[in-house]
PDB file of N, CA and C in Angstrom:
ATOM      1  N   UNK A   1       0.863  -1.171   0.000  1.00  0.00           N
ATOM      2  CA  UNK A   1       0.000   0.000   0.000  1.00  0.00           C
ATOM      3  C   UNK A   1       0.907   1.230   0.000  1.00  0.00           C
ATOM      4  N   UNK A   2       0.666   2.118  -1.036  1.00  0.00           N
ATOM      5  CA  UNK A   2       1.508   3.491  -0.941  1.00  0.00           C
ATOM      6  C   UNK A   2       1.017   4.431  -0.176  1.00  0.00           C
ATOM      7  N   UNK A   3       2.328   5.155  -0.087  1.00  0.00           N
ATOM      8  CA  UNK A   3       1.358   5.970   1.183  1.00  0.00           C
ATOM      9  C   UNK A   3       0.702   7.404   0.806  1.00  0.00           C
ATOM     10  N   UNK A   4       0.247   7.297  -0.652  1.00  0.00           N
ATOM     11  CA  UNK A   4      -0.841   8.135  -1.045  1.00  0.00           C
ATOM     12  C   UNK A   4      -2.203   7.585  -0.456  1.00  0.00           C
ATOM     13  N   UNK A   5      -2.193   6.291  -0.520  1.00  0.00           N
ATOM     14  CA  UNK A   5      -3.715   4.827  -0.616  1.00  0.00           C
ATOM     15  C   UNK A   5      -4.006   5.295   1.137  1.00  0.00           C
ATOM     16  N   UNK A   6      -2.821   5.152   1.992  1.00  0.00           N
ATOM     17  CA  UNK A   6      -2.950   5.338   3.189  1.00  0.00           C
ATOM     18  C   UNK A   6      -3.477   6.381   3.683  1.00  0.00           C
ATOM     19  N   UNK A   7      -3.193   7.338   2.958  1.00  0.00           N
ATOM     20  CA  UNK A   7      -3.155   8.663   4.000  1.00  0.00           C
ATOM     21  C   UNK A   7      -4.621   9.176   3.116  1.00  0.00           C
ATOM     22  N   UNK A   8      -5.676   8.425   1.858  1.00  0.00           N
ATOM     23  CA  UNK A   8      -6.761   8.054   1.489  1.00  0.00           C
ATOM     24  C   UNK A   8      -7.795   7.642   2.518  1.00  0.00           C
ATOM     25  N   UNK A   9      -6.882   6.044   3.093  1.00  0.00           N
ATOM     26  CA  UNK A   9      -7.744   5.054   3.645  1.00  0.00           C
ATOM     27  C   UNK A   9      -8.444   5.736   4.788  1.00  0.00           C
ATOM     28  N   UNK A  10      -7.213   6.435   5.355  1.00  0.00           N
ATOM     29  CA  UNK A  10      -7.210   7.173   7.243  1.00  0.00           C
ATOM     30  C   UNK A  10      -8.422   8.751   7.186  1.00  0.00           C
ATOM     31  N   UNK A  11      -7.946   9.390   6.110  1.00  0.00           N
ATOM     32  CA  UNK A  11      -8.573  10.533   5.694  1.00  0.00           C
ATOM     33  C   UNK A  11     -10.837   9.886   5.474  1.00  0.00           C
ATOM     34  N   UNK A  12     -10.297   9.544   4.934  1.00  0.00           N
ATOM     35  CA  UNK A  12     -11.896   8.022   4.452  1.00  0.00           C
ATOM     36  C   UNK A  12     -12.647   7.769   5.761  1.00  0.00           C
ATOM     37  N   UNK A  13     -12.051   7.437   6.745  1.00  0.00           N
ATOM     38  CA  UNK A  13     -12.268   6.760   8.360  1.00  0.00           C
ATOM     39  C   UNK A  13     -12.079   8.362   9.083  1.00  0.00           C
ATOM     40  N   UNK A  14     -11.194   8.645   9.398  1.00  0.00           N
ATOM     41  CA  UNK A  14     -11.813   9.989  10.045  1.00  0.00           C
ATOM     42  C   UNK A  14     -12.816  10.759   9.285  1.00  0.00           C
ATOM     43  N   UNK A  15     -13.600  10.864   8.107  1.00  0.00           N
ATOM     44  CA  UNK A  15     -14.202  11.851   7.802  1.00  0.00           C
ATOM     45  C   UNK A  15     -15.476  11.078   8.263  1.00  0.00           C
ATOM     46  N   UNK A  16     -15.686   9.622   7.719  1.00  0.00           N
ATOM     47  CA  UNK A  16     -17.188   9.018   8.412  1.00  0.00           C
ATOM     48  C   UNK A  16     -17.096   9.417  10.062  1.00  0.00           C
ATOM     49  N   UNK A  17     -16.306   8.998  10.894  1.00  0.00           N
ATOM     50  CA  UNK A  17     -16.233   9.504  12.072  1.00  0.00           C
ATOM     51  C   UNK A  17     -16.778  10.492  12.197  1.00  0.00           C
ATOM     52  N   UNK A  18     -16.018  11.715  11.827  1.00  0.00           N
ATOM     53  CA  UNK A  18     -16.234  13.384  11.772  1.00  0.00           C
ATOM     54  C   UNK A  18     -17.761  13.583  11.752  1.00  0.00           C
ATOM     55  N   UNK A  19     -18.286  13.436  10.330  1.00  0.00           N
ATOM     56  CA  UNK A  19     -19.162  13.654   9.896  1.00  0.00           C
ATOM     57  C   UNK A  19     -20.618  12.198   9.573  1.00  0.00           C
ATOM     58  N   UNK A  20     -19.901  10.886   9.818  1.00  0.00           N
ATOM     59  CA  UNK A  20     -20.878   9.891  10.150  1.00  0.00           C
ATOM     60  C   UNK A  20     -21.912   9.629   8.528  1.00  0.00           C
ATOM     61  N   UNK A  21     -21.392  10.433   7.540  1.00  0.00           N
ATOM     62  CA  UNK A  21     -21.198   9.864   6.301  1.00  0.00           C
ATOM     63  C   UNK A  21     -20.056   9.572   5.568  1.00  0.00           C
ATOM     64  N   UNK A  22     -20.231   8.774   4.351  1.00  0.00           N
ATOM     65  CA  UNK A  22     -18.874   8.635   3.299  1.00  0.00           C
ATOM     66  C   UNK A  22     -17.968   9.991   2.591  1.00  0.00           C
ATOM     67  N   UNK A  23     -17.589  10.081   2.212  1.00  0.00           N
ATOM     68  CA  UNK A  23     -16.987  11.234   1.348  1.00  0.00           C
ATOM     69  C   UNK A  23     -17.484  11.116  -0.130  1.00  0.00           C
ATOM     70  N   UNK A  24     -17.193  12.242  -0.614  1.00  0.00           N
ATOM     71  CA  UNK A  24     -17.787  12.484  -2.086  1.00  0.00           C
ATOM     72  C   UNK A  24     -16.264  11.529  -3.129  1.00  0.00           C
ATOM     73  N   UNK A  25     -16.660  10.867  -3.697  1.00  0.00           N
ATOM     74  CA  UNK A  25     -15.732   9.546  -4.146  1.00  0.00           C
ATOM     75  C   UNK A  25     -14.435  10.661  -5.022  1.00  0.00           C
ATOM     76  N   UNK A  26     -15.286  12.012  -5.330  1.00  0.00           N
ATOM     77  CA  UNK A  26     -13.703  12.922  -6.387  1.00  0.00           C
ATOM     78  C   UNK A  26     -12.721  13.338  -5.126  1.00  0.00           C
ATOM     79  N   UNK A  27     -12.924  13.171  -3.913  1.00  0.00           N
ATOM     80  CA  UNK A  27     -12.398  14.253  -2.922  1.00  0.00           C
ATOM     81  C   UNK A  27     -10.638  13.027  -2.829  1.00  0.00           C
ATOM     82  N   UNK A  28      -9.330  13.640  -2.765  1.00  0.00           N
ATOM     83  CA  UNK A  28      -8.884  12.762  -2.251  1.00  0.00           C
ATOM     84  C   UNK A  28      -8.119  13.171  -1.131  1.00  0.00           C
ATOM     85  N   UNK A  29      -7.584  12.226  -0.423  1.00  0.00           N
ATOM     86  CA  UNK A  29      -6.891  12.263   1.020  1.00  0.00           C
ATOM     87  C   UNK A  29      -6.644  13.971   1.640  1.00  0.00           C
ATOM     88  N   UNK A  30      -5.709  14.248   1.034  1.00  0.00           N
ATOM     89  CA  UNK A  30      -5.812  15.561   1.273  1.00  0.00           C
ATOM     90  C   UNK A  30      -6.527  16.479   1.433  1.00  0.00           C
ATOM     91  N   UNK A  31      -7.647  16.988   0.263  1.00  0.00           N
ATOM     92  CA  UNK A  31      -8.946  17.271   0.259  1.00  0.00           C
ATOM     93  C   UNK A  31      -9.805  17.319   1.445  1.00  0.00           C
ATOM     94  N   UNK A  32      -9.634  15.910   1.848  1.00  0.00           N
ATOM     95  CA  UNK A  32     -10.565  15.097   2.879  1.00  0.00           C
ATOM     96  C   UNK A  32     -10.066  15.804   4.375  1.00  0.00           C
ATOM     97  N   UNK A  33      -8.853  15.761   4.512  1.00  0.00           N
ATOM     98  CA  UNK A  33      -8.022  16.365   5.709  1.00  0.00           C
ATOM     99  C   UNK A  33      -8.556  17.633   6.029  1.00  0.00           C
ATOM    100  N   UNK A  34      -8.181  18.717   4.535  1.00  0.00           N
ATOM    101  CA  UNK A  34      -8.415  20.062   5.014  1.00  0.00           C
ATOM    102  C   UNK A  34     -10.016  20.663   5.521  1.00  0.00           C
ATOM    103  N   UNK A  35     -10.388  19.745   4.278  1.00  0.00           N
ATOM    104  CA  UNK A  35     -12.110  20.180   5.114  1.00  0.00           C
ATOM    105  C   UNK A  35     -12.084  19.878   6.082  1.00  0.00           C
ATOM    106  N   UNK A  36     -11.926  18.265   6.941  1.00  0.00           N
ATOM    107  CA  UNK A  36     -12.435  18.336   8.179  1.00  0.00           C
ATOM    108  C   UNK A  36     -11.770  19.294   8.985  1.00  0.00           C
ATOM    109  N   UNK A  37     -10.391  19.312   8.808  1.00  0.00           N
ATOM    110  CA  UNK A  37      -9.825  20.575  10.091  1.00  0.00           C
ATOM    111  C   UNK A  37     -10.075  22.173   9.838  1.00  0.00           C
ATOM    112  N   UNK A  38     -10.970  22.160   8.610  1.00  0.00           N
ATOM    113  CA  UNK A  38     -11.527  23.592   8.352  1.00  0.00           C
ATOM    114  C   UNK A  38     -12.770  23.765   9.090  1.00  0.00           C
ATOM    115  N   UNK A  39     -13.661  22.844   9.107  1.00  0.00           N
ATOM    116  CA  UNK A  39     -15.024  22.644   9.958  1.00  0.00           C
ATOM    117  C   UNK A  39     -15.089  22.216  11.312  1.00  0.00           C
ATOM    118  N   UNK A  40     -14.014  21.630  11.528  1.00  0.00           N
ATOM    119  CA  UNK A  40     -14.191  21.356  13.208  1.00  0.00           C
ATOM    120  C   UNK A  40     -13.601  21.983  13.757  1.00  0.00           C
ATOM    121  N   UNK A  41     -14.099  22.347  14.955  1.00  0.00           N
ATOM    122  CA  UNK A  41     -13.765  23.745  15.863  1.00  0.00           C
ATOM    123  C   UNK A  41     -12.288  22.946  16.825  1.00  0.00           C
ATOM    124  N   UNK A  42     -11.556  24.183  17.384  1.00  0.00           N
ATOM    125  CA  UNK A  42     -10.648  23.817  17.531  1.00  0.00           C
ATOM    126  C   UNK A  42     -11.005  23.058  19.130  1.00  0.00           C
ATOM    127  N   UNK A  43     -10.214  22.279  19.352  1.00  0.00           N
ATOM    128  CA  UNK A  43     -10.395  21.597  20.699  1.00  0.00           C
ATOM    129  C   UNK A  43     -10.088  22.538  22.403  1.00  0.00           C
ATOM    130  N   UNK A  44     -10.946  22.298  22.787  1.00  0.00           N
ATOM    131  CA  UNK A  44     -10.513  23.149  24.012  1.00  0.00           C
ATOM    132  C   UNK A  44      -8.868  23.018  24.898  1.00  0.00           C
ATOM    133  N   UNK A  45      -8.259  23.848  25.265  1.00  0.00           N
ATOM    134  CA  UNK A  45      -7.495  23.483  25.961  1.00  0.00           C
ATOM    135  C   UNK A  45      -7.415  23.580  27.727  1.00  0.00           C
ATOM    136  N   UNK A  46      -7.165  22.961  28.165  1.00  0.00           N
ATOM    137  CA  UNK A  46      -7.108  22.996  29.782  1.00  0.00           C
ATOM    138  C   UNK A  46      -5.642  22.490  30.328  1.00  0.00           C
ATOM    139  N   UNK A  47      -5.201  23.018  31.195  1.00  0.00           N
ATOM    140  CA  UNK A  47      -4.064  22.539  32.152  1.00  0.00           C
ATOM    141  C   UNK A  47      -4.140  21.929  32.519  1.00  0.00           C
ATOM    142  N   UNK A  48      -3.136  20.687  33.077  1.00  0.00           N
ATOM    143  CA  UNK A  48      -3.256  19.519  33.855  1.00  0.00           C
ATOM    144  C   UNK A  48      -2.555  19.571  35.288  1.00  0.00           C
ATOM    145  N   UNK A  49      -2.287  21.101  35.612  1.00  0.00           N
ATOM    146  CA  UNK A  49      -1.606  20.809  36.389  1.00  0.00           C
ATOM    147  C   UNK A  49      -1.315  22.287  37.001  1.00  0.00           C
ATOM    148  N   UNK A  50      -0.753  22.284  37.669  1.00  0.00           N
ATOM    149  CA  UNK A  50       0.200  24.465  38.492  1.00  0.00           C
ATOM    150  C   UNK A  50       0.177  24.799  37.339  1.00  0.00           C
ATOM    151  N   UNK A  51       0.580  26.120  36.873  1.00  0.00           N
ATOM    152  CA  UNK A  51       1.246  26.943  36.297  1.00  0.00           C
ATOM    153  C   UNK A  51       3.101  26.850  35.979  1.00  0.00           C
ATOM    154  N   UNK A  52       3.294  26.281  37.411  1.00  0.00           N
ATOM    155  CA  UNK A  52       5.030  26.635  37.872  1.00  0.00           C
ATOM    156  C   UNK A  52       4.799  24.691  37.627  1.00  0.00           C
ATOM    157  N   UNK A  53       5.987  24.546  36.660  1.00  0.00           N
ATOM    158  CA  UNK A  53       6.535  22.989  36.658  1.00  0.00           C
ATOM    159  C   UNK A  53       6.793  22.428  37.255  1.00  0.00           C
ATOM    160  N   UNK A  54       7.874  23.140  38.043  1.00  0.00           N
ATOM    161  CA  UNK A  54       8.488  22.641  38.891  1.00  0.00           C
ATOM    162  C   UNK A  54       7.837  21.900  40.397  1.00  0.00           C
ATOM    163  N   UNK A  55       6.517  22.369  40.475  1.00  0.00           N
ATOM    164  CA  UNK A  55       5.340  21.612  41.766  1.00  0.00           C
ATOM    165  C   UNK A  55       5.371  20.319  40.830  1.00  0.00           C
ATOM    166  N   UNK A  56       5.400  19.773  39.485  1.00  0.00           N
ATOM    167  CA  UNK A  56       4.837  18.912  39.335  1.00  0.00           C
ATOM    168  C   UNK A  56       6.153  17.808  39.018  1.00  0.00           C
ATOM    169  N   UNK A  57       7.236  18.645  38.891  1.00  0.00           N
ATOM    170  CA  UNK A  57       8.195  17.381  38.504  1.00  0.00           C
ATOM    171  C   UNK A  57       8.364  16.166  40.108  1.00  0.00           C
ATOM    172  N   UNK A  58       8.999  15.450  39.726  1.00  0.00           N
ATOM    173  CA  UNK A  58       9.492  14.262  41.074  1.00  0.00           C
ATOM    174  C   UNK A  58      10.763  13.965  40.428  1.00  0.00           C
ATOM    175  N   UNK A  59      11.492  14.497  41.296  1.00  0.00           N
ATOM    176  CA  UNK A  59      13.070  13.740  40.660  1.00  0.00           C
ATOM    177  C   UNK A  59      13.225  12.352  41.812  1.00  0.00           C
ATOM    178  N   UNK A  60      14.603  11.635  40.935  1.00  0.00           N
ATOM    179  CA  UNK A  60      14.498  10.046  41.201  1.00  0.00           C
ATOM    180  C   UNK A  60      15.047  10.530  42.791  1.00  0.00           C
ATOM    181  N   UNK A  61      14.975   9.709  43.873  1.00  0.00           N
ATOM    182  CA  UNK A  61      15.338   9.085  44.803  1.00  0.00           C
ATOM    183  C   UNK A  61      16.875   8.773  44.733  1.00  0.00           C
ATOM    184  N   UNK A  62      17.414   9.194  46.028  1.00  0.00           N
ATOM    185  CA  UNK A  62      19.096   8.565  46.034  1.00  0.00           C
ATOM    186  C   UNK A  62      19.039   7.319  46.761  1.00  0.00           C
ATOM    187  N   UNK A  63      19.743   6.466  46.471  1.00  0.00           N
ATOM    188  CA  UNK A  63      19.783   5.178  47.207  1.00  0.00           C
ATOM    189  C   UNK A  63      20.399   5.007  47.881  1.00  0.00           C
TER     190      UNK A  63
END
């Protein structure tokens, strides 16, 4: 499989996902990519954690 077919197959499967129909059969891989990340809103972001890193690192233990 080349990896034009691939990056087809994946583009194909995320867009039913996305949108929960097929794609229009002229559209290819690429095509398929930019629309969906043109139409879906961007993902929220949230922190996982302080602000300051350093609360969250753990350095190793001396033995």
């Amino acid at each position: 499989m080349s990896r034009t077919d691939r990056i087809q197959q994946e583009a194909r499967g995320l867009w039913i996902e996305v949108f929960g129909e097929p794609p229009s059969e002229d559209l290819d891989g690429d095509q398929m990519l930019n629309i969906i990340f043109q139409r879906t809103p961007p993902s929220t972001y949230s922190r996982l954690g302080a602000a300051q890193r350093s609360r969250n690192l753990v350095w190793p233990r001396k033995r």
